[in-house]
N, C-alpha and C. Protein backbone atom coordinates (compact mmCIF):
# COMPACT_ATOMS: atom_id res chain seq x y z
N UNK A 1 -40.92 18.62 9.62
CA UNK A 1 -40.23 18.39 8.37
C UNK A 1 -41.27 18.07 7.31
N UNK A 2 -40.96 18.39 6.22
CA UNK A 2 -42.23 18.68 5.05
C UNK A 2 -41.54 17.71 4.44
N UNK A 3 -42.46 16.45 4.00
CA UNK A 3 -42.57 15.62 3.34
C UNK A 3 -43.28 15.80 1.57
N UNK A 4 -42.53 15.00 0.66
CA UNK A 4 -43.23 15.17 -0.55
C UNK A 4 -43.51 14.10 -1.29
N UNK A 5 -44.90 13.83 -1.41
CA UNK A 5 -44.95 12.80 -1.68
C UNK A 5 -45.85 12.89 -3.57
N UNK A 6 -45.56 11.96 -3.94
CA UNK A 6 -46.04 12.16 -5.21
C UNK A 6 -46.70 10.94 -5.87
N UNK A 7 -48.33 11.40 -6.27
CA UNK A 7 -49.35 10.56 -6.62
C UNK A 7 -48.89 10.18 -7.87
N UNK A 8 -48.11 8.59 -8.73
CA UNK A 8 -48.06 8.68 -10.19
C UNK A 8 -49.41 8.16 -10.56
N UNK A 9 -50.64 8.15 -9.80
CA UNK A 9 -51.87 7.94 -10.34
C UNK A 9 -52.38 9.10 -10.66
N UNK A 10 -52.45 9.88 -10.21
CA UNK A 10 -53.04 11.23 -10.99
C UNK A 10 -52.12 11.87 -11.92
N UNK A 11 -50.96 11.38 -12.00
CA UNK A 11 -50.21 12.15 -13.23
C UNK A 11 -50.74 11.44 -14.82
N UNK A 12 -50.28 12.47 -15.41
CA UNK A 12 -50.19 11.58 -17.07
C UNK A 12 -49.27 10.46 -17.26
N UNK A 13 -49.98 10.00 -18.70
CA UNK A 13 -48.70 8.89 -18.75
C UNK A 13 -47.02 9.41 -19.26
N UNK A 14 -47.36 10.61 -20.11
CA UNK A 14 -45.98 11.45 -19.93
C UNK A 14 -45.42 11.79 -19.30
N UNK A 15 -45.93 12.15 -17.89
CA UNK A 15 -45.18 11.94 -16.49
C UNK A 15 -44.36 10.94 -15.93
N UNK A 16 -44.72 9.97 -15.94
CA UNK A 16 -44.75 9.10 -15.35
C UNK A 16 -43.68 8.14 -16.02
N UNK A 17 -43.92 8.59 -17.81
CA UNK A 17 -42.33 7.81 -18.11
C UNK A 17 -41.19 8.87 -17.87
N UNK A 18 -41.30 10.35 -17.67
CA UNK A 18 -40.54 11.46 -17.65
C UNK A 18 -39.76 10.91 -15.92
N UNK A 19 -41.14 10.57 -15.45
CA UNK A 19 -40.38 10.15 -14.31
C UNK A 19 -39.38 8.99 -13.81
N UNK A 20 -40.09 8.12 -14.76
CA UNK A 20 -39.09 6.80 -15.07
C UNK A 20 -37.99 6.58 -15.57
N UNK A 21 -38.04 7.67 -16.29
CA UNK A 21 -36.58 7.69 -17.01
C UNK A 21 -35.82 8.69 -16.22
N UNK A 22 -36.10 9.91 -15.53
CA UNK A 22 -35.70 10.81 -14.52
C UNK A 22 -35.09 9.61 -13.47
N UNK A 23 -35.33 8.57 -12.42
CA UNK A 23 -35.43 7.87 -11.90
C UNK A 23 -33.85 6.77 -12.23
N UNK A 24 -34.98 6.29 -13.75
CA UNK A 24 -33.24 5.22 -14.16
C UNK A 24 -31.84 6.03 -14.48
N UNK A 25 -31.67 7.72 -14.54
CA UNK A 25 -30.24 8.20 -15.02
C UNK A 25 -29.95 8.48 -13.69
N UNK A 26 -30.52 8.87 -12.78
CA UNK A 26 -30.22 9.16 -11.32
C UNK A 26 -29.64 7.17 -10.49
N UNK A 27 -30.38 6.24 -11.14
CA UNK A 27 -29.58 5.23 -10.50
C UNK A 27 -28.26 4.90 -11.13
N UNK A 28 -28.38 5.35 -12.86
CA UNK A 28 -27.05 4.70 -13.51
C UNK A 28 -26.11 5.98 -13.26
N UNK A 29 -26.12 7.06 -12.39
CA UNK A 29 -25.57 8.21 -12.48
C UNK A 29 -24.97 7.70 -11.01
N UNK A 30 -25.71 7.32 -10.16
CA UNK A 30 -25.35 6.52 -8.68
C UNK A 30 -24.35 5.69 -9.07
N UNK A 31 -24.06 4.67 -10.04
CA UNK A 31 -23.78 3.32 -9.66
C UNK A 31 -22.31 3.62 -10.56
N UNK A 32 -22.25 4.61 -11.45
CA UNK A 32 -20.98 5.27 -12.22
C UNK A 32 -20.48 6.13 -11.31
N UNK A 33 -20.84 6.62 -10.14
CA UNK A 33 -19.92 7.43 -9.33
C UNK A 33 -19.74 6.89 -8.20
N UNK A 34 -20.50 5.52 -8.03
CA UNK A 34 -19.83 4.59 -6.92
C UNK A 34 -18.68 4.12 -7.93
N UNK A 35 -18.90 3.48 -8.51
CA UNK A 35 -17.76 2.84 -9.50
C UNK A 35 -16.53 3.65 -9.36
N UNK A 36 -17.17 4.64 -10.08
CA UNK A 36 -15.43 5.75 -10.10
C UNK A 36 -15.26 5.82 -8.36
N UNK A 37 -15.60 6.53 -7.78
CA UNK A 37 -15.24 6.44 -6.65
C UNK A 37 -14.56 5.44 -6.46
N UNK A 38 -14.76 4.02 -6.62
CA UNK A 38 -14.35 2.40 -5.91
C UNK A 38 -12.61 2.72 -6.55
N UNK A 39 -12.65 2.98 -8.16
CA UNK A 39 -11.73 3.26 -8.83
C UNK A 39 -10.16 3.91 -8.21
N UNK A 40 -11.14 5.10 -7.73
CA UNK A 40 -9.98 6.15 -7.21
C UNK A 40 -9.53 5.92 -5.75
N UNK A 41 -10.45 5.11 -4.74
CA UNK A 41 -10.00 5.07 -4.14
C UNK A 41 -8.80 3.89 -4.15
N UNK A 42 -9.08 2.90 -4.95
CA UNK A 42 -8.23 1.62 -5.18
C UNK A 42 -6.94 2.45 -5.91
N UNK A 43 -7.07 3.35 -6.48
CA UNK A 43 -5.66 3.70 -7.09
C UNK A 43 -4.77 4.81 -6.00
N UNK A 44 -5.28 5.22 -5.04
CA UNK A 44 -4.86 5.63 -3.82
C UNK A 44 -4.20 5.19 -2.93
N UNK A 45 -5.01 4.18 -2.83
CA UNK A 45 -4.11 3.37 -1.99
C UNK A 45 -3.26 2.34 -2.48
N UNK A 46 -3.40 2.18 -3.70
CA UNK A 46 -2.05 1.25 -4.59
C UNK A 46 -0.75 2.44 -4.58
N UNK A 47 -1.25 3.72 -4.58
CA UNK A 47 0.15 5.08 -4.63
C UNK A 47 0.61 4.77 -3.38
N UNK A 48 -0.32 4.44 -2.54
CA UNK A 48 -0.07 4.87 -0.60
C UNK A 48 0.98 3.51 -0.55
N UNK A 49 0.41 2.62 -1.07
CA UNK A 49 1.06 1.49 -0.68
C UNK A 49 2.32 1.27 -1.39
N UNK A 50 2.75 1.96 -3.15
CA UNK A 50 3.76 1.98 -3.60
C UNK A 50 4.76 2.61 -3.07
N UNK A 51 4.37 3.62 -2.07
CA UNK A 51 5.26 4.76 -1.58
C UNK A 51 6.01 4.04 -0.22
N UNK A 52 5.14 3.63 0.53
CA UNK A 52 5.48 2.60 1.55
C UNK A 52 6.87 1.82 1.25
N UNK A 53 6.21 1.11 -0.11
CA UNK A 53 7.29 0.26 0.05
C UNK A 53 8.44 0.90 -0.44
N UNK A 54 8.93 1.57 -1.50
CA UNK A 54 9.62 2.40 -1.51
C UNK A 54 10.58 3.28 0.09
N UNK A 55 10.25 3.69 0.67
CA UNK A 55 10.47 4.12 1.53
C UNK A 55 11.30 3.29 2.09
N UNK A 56 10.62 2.11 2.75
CA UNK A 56 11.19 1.54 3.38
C UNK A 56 12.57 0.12 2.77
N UNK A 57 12.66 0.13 1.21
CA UNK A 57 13.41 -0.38 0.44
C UNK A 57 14.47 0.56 0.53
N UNK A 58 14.36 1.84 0.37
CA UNK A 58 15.32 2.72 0.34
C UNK A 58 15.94 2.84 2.43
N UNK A 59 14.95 2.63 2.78
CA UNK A 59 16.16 2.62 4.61
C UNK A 59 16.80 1.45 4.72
N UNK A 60 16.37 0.44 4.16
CA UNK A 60 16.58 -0.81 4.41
C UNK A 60 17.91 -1.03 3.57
N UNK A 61 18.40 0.04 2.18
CA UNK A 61 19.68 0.11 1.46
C UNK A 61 20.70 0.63 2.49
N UNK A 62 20.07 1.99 2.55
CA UNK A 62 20.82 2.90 3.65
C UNK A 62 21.32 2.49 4.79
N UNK A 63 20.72 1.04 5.29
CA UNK A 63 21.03 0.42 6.76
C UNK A 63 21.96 -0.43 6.24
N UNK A 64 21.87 -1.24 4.94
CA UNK A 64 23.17 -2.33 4.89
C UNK A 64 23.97 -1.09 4.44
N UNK A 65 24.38 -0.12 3.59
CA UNK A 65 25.08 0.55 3.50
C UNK A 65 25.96 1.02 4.69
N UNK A 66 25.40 1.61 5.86
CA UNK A 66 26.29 1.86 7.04
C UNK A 66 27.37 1.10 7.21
N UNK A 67 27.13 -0.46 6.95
CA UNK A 67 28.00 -1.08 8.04
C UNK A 67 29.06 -1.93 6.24
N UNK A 68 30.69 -2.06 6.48
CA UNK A 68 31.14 -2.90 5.68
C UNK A 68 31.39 -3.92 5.77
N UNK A 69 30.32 -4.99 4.68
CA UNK A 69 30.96 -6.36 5.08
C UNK A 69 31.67 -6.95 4.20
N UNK A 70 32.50 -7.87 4.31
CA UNK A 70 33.25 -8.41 3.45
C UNK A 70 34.02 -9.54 3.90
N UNK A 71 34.23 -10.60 2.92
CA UNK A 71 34.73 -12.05 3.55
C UNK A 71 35.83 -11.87 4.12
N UNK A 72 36.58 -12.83 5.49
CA UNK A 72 37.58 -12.69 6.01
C UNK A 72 37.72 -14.34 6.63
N UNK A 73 39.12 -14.48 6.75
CA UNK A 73 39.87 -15.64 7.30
C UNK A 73 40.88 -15.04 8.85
N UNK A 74 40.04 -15.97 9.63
CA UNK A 74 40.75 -15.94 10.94
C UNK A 74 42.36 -16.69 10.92
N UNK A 75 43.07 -16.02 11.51
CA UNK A 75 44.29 -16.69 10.71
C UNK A 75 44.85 -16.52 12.40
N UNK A 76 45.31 -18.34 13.14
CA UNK A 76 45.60 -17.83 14.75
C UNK A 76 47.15 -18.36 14.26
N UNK A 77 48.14 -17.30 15.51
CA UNK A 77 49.32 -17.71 15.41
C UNK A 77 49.57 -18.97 15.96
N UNK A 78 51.03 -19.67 15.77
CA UNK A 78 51.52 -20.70 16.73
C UNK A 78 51.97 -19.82 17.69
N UNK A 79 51.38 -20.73 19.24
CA UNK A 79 52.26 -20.35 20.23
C UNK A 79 53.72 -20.37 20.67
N UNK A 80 54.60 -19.59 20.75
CA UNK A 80 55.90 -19.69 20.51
C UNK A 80 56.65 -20.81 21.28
N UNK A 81 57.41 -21.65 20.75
CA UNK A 81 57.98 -22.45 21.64
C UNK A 81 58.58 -22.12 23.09
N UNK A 82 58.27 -23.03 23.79
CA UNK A 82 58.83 -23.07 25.15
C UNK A 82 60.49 -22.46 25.47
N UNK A 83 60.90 -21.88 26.10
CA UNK A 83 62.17 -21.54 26.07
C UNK A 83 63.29 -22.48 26.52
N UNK A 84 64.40 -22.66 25.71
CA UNK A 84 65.11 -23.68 25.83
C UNK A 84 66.27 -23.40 26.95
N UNK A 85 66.22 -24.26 28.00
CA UNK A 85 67.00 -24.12 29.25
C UNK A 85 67.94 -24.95 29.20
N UNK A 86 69.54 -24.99 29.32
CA UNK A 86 70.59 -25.79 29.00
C UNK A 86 70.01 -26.85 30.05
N UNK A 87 70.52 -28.16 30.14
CA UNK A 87 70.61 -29.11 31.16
C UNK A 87 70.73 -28.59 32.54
N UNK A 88 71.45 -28.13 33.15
CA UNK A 88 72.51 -27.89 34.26
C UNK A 88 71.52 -27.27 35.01
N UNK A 89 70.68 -26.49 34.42
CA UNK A 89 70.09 -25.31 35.26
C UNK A 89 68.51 -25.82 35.77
């Protein structure tokens, strides 16, 4: 593998800031497309995660929906009186 290595002692001094400044847009060009990157992925997964919940707000309607509830009163009868047998018998 061919290596390249580069003397900034034998270059000019126009080199050498050409290179310096070549150097600093390549790091601020790095650190703006980490950024955006950080960006997009954070807004990805805020969609991923809005959708989630969604989803599952909407089964969770659909499941109380199935069933009807509504207030009610247990209402027990009297047991009917005993049957009345004349004396005699």
């Amino acid at each position: 593998m061919a290596a390249l290595y580069v003397n900034l002692r034998q270059r000019s001094l126009a080199e050498r800031i050409l290179f310096g400044i070549l150097a600093l847009a390549l790091l601020v060009l790095g650190f703006f497309f980490i950024a955006a990157a950080l960006v997009a992925g954070a807004m990805l997964a805020a969609v991923a995660l809005l959708r989630f919940w969604w989803l599952t707000r909407k089964l969770q309607k659909t499941e109380e929906e199935r069933y009807v509830s509504a207030e009610y009163t247990v209402v027990e009868r009297a047991s009917p009186p005993p049957p009345r047998l004349p004396l005699g018998q």
